[in-house]
N, C-alpha and C. Protein backbone atom coordinates (compact mmCIF):
# COMPACT_ATOMS: atom_id res chain seq x y z
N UNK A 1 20.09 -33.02 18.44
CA UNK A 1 19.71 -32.68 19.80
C UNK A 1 18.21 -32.84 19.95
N UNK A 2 18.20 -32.93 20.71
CA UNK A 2 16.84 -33.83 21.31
C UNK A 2 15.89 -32.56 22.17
N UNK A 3 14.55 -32.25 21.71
CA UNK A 3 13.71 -31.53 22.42
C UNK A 3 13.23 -32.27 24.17
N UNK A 4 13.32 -31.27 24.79
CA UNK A 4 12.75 -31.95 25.90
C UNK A 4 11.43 -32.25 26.37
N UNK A 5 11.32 -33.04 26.87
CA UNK A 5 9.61 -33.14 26.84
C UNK A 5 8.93 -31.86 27.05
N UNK A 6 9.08 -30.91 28.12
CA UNK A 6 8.85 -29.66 28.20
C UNK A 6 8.32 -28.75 27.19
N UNK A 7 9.52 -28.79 26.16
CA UNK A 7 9.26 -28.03 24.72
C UNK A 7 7.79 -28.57 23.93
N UNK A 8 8.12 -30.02 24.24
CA UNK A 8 7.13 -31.01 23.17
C UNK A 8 5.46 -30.18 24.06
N UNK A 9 5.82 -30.90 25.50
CA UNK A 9 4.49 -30.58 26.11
C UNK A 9 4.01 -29.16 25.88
N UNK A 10 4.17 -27.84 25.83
CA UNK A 10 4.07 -26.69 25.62
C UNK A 10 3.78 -26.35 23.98
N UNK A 11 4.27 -26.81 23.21
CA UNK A 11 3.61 -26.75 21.74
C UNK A 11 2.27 -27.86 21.60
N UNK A 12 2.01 -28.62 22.04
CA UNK A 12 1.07 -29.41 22.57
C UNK A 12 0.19 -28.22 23.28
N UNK A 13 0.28 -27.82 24.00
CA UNK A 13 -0.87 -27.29 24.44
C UNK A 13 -0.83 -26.28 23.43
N UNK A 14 -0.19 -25.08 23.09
CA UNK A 14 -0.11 -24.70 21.90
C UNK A 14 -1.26 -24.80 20.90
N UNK A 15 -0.53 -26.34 20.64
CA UNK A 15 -1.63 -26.70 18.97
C UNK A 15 -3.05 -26.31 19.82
N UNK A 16 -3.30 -27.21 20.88
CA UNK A 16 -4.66 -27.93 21.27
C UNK A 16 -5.10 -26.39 21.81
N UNK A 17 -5.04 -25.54 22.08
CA UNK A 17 -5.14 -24.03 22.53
C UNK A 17 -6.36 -23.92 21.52
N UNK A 18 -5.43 -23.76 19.83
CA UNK A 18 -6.00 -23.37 18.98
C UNK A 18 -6.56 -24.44 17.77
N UNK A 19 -6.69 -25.15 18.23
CA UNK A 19 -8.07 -26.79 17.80
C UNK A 19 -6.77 -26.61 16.43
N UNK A 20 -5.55 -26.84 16.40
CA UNK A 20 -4.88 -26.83 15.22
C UNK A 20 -4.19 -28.47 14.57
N UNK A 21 -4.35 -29.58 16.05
CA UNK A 21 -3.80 -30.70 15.40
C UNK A 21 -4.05 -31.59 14.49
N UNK A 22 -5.41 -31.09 13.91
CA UNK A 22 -5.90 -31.90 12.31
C UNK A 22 -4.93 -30.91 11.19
N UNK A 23 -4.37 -30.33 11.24
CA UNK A 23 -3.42 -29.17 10.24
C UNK A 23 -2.29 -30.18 10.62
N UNK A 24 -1.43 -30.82 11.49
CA UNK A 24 -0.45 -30.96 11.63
C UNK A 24 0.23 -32.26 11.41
N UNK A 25 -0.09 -32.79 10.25
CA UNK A 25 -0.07 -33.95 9.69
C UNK A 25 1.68 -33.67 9.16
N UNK A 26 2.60 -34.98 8.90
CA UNK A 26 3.89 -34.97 8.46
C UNK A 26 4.07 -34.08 6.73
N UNK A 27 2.84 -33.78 6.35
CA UNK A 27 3.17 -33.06 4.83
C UNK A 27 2.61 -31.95 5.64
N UNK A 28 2.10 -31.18 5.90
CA UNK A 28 1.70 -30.32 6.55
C UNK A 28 2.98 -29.17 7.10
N UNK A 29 2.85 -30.13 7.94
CA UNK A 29 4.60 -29.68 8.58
C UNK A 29 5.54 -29.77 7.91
N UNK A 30 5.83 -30.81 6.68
CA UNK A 30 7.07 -30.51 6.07
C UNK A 30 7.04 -29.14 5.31
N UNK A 31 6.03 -29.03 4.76
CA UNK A 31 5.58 -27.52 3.81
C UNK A 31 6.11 -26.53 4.22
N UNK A 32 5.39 -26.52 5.97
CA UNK A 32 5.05 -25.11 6.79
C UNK A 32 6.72 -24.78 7.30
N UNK A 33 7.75 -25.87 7.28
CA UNK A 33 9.00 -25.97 7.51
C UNK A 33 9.66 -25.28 6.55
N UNK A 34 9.51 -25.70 5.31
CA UNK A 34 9.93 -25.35 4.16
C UNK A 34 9.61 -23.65 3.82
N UNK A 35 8.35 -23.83 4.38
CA UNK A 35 8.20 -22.00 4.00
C UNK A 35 8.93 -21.26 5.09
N UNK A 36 8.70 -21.22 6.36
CA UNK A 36 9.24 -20.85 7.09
C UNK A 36 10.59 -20.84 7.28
N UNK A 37 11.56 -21.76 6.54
CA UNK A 37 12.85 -21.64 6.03
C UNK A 37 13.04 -20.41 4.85
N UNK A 38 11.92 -20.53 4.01
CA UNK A 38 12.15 -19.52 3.09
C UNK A 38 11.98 -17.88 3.85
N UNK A 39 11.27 -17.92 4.75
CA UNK A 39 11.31 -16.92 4.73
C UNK A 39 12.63 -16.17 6.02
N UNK A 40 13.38 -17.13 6.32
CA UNK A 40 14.17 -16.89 7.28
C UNK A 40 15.16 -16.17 6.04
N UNK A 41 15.36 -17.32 4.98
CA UNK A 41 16.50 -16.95 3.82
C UNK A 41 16.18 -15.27 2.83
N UNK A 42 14.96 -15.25 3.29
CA UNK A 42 14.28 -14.08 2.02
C UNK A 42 14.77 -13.00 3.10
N UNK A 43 14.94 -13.01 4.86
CA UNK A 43 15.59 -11.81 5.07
C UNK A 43 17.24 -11.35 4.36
N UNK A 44 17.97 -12.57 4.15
CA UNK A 44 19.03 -12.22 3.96
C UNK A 44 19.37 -12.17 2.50
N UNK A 45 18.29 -11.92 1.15
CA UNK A 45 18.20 -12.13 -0.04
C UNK A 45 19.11 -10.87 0.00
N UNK A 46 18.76 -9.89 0.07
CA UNK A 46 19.57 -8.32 -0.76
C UNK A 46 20.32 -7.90 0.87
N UNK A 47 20.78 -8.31 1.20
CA UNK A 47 22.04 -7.93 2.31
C UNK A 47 22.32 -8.98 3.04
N UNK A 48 23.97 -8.75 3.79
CA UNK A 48 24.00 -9.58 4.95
C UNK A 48 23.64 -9.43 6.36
N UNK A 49 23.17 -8.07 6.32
CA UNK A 49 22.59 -7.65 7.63
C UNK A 49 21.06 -7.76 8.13
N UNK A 50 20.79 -8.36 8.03
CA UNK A 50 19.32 -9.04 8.27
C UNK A 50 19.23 -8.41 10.17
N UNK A 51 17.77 -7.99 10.53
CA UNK A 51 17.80 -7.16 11.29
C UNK A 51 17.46 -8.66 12.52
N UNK A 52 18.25 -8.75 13.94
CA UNK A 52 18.37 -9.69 14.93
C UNK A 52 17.06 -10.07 15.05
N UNK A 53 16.25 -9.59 15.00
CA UNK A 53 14.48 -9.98 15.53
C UNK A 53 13.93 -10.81 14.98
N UNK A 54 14.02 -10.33 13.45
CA UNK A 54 13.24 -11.10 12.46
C UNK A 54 13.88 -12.06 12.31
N UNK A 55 15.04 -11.84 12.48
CA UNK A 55 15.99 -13.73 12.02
C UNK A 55 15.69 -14.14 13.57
N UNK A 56 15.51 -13.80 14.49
CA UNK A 56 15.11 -14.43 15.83
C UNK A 56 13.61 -14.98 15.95
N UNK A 57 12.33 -14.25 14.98
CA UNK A 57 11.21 -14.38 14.63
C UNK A 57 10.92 -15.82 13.85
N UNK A 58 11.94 -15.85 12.66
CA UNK A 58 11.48 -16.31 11.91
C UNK A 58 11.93 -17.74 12.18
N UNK A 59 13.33 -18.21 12.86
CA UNK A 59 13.79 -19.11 13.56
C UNK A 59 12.79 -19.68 14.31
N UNK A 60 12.26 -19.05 14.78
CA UNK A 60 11.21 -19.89 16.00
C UNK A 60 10.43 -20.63 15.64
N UNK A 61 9.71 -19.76 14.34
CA UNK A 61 8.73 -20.50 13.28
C UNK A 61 9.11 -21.76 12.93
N UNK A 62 10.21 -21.53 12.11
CA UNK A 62 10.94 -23.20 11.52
C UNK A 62 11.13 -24.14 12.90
N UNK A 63 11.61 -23.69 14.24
CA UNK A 63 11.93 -24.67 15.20
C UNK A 63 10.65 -24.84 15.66
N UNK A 64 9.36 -24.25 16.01
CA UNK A 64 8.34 -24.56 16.50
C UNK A 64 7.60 -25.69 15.19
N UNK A 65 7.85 -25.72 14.44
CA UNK A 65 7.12 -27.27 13.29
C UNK A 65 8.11 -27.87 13.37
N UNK A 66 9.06 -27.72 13.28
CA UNK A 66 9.88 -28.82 13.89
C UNK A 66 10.19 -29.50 14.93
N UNK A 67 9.76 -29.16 16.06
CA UNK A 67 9.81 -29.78 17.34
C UNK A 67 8.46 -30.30 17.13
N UNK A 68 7.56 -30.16 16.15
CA UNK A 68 5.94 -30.75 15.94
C UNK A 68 5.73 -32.30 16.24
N UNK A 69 5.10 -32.92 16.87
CA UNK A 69 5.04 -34.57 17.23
C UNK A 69 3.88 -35.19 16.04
């Protein structure tokens, strides 16, 4: 599924908000993906009840570098 330009344009201003698009190189982002996956998985390490927020928190993280241009 395909981001809409909308999404794209709004993390765009985003980055450029905070002078962040020299950080956002394709290894950069694969990393910051990778951690931010880990830490979605580290809520659900010692239970299956992981509390709605933080797995709603931490989701955003991984989808916001991933919708990254």
């Amino acid at each position: 599924m395909a981001a809409t330009p909308t999404i794209h344009e709004a993390l765009a201003t985003f980055v450029a908000q905070r002078d962040r698009a020299l950080f956002h190189t394709p290894e950069n982002l694969a990393k910051s993906i990778s951690i931010e996956a880990a830490e979605l998985l580290e809520l659900f390490q010692w239970s299956p009840d992981a509390d709605e927020q933080l797995i709603q928190d931490e989701l955003a993280d991984v989808l916001t570098y991933a919708y990254q241009r």
